[in-house]
Protein backbone atom coordinates (compact mmCIF):
# COMPACT_ATOMS: atom_id res chain seq x y z
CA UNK A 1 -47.75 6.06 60.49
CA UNK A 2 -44.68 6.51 58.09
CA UNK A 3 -41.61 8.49 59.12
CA UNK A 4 -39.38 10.24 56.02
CA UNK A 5 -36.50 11.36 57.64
CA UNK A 6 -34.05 13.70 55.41
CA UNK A 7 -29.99 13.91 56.51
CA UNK A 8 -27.83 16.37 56.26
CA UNK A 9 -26.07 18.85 58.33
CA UNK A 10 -27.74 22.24 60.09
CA UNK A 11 -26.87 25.97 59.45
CA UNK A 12 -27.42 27.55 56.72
CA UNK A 13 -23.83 27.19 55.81
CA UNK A 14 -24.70 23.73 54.51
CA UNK A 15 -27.68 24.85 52.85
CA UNK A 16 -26.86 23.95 49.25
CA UNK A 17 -24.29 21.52 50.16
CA UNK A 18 -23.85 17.95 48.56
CA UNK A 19 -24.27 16.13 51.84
CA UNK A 20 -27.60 18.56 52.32
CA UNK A 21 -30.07 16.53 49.33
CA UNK A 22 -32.24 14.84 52.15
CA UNK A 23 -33.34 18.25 53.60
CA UNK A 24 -34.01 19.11 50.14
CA UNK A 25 -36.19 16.30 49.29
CA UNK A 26 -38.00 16.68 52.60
CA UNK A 27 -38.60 20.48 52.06
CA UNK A 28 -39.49 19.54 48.33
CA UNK A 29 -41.59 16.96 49.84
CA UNK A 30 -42.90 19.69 52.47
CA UNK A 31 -43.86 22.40 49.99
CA UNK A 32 -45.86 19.59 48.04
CA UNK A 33 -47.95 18.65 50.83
CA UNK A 34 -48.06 22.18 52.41
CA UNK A 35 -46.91 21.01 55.56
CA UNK A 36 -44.43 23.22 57.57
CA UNK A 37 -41.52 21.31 58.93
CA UNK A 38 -41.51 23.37 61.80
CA UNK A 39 -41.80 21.38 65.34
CA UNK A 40 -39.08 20.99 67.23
CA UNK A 41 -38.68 17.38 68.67
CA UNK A 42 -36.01 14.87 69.11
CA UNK A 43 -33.24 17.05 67.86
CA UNK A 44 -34.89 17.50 64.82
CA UNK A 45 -37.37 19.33 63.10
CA UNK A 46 -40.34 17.56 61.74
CA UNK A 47 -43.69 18.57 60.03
CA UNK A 48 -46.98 16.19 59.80
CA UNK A 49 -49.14 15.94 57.24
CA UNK A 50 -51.30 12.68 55.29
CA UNK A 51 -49.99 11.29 52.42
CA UNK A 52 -51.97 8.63 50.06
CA UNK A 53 -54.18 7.90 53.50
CA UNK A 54 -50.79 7.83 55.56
CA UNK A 55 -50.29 9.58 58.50
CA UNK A 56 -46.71 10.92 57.28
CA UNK A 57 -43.91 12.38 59.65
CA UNK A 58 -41.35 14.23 58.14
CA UNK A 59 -37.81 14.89 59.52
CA UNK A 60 -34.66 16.76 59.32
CA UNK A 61 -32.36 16.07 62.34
CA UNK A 62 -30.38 18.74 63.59
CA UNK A 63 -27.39 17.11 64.40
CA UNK A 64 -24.68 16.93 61.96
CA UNK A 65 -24.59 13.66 60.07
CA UNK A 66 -22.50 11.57 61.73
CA UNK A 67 -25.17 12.15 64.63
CA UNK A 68 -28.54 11.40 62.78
CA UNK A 69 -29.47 8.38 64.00
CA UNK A 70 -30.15 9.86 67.74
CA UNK A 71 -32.78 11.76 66.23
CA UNK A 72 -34.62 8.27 64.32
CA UNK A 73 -33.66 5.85 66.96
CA UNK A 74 -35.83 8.78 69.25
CA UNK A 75 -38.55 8.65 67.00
CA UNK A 76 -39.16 5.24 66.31
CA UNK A 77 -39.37 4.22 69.86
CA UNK A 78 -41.41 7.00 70.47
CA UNK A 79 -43.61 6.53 67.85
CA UNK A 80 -43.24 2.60 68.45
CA UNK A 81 -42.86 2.19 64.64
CA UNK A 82 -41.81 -1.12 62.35
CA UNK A 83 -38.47 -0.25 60.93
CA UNK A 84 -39.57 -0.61 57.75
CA UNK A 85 -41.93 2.13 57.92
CA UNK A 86 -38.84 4.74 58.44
CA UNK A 87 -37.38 5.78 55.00
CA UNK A 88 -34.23 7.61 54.60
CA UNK A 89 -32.90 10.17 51.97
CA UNK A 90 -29.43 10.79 51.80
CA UNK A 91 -26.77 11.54 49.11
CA UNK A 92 -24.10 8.96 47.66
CA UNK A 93 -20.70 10.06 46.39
CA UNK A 94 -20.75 6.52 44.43
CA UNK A 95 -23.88 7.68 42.09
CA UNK A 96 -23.34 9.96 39.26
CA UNK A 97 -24.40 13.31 40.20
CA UNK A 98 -28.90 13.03 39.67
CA UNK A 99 -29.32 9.68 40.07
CA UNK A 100 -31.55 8.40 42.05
CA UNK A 101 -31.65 4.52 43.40
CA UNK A 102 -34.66 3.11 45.85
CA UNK A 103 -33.25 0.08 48.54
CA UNK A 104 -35.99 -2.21 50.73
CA UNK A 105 -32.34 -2.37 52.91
CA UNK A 106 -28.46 -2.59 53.17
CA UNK A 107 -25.23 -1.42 54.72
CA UNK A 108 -24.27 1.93 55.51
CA UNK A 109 -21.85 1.86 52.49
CA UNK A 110 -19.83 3.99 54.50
CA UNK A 111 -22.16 6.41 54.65
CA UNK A 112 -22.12 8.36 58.15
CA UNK A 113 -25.15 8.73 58.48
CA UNK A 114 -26.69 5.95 57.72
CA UNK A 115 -24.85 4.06 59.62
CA UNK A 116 -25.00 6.06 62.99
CA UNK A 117 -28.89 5.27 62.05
CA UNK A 118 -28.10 1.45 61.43
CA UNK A 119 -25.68 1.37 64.73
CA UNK A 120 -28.60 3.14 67.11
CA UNK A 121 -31.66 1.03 64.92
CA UNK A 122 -29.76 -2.22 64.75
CA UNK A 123 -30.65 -3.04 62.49
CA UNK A 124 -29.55 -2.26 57.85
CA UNK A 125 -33.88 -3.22 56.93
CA UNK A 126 -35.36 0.12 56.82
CA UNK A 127 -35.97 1.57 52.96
CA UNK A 128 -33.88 4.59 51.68
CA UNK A 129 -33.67 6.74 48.60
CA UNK A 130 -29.91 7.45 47.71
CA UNK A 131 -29.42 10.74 45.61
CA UNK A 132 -25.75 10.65 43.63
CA UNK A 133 -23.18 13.61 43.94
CA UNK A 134 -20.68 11.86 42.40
CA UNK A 135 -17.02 10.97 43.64
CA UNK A 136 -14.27 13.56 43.10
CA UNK A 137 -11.20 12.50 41.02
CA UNK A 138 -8.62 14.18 43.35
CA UNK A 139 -10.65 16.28 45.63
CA UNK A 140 -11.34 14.96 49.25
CA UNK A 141 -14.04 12.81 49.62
CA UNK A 142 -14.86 15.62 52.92
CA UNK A 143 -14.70 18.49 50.51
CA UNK A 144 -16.38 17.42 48.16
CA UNK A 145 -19.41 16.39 49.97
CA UNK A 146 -19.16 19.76 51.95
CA UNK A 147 -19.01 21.59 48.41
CA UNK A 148 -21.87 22.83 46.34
CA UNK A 149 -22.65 21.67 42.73
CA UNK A 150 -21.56 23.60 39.87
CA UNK A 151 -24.21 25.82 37.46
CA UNK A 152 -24.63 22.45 35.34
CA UNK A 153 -24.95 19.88 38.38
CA UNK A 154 -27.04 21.96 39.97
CA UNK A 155 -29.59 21.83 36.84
CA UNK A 156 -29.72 18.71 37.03
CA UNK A 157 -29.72 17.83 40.86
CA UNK A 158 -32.90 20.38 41.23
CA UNK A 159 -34.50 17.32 39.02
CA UNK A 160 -33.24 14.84 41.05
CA UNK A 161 -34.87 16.20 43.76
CA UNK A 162 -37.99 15.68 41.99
CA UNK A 163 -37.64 12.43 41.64
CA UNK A 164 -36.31 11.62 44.84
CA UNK A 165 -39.64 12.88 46.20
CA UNK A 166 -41.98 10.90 43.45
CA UNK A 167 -40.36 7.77 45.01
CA UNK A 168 -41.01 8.71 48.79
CA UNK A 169 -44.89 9.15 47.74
CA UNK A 170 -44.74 6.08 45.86
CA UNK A 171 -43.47 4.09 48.48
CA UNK A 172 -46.19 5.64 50.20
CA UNK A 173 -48.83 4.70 48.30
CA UNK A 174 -47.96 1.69 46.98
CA UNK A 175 -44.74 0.20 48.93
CA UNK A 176 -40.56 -0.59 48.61
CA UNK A 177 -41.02 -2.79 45.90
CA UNK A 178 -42.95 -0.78 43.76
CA UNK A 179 -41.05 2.16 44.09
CA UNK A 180 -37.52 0.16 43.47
CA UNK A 181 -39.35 -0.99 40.45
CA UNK A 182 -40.27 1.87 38.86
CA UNK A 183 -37.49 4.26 39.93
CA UNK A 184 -34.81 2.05 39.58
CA UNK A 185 -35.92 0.81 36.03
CA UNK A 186 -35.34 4.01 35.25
CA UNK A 187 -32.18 4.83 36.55
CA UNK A 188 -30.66 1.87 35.15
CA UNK A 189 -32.35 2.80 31.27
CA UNK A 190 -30.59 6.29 31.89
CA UNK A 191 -27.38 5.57 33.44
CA UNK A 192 -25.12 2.52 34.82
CA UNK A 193 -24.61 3.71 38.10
CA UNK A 194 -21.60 2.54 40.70
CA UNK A 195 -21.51 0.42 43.69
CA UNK A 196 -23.24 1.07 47.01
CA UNK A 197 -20.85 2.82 48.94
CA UNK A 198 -19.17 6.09 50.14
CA UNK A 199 -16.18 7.04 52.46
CA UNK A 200 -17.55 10.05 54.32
CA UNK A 201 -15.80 11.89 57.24
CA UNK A 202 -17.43 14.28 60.55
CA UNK A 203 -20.11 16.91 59.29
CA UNK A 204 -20.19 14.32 56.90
């Protein structure tokens, strides 16, 4: 079994937030695979369905961020699954805004959510897919992840998402590696990227 767990924050008052691209790419991932992400478990809502001959969970918890990792550390000892069979989706203010970049591990970066996930796992060697939103200039690093894109951003975030949710099903069908291969390639032919990390405060 493979658990693809989304973050971002709940209410629909985050909907189309910056800090909100994991639920995206779960409900993009969701619509795909016509799987409702409906049942209510571990603070979080999750929806099953089988991927490439996996038996795929996916999840949006319902805490706010800095909370997520109750919701994984619940599931994976439920579910009694490897660590590296959990991937995580989550936004980075340290990407330009649509780029997507596939890790087999790492730190939190600062992060909030991942690393409430890291502190409750212990443990950085689970997989994620980081989606960028880009670092303000002079805007709070709070605001701005708690802002929506502009009319341009958005355009091209809505094919970020898209990507985002090739590389979950490739690193369901064929693994990390091949996934941070391909996407990555990519991302680095397109753009240059920034370092991994981010400087996130509370629904954040």
């Amino acid at each position: 079994m493979k658990l693809v767990v989304g973050l971002g924050n709940p209410g629909s008052r985050y909907d189309r937030t910056r800090h909100n691209l994991g639920f995206r790419v779960v409900d993009a991932l969701a619509e795909r695979w016509h799987v409702a992400v409906t049942r209510e478990k571990f603070d979080a809502m999750l929806g099953d369905g089988t991927v490439a001959g996996q038996r795929t969970t996916l999840m949006k918890p319902q805490t706010f961020m800095n909370r997520s990792g109750r919701s994984v550390q619940a599931a994976v000892a439920f579910y009694r699954l490897p660590i590296e069979d959990v991937l995580v989706v989550s936004d980075d203010l340290d990407l330009p805004v649509g780029s997507v970049r596939i890790r087999a591990s790492g730190s939190s970066g600062g992060h909030r959510g991942l690393e409430d996930i890291i502190r409750l796992l212990g443990s950085e060697s689970f997989p994620r897919v980081r989606i960028g939103i880009g670092r303000p200039d002079r805007a709070d690093a709070v605001d701005h992840v708690l802002s929506g894109f502009t009319e341009d951003e958005e355009a091209v975030v809505k094919q970020a998402v898209h990507r985002a949710a090739d590389a979950v099903e490739c690193w369901l069908a064929e693994g990390v590696t091949a996934a941070m291969n391909r996407f990555n390639r990519t991302a680095r032919e397109g753009s240059s990227g920034g370092p991994d990390k981010t400087n996130e405060g509370a629904a954040s």
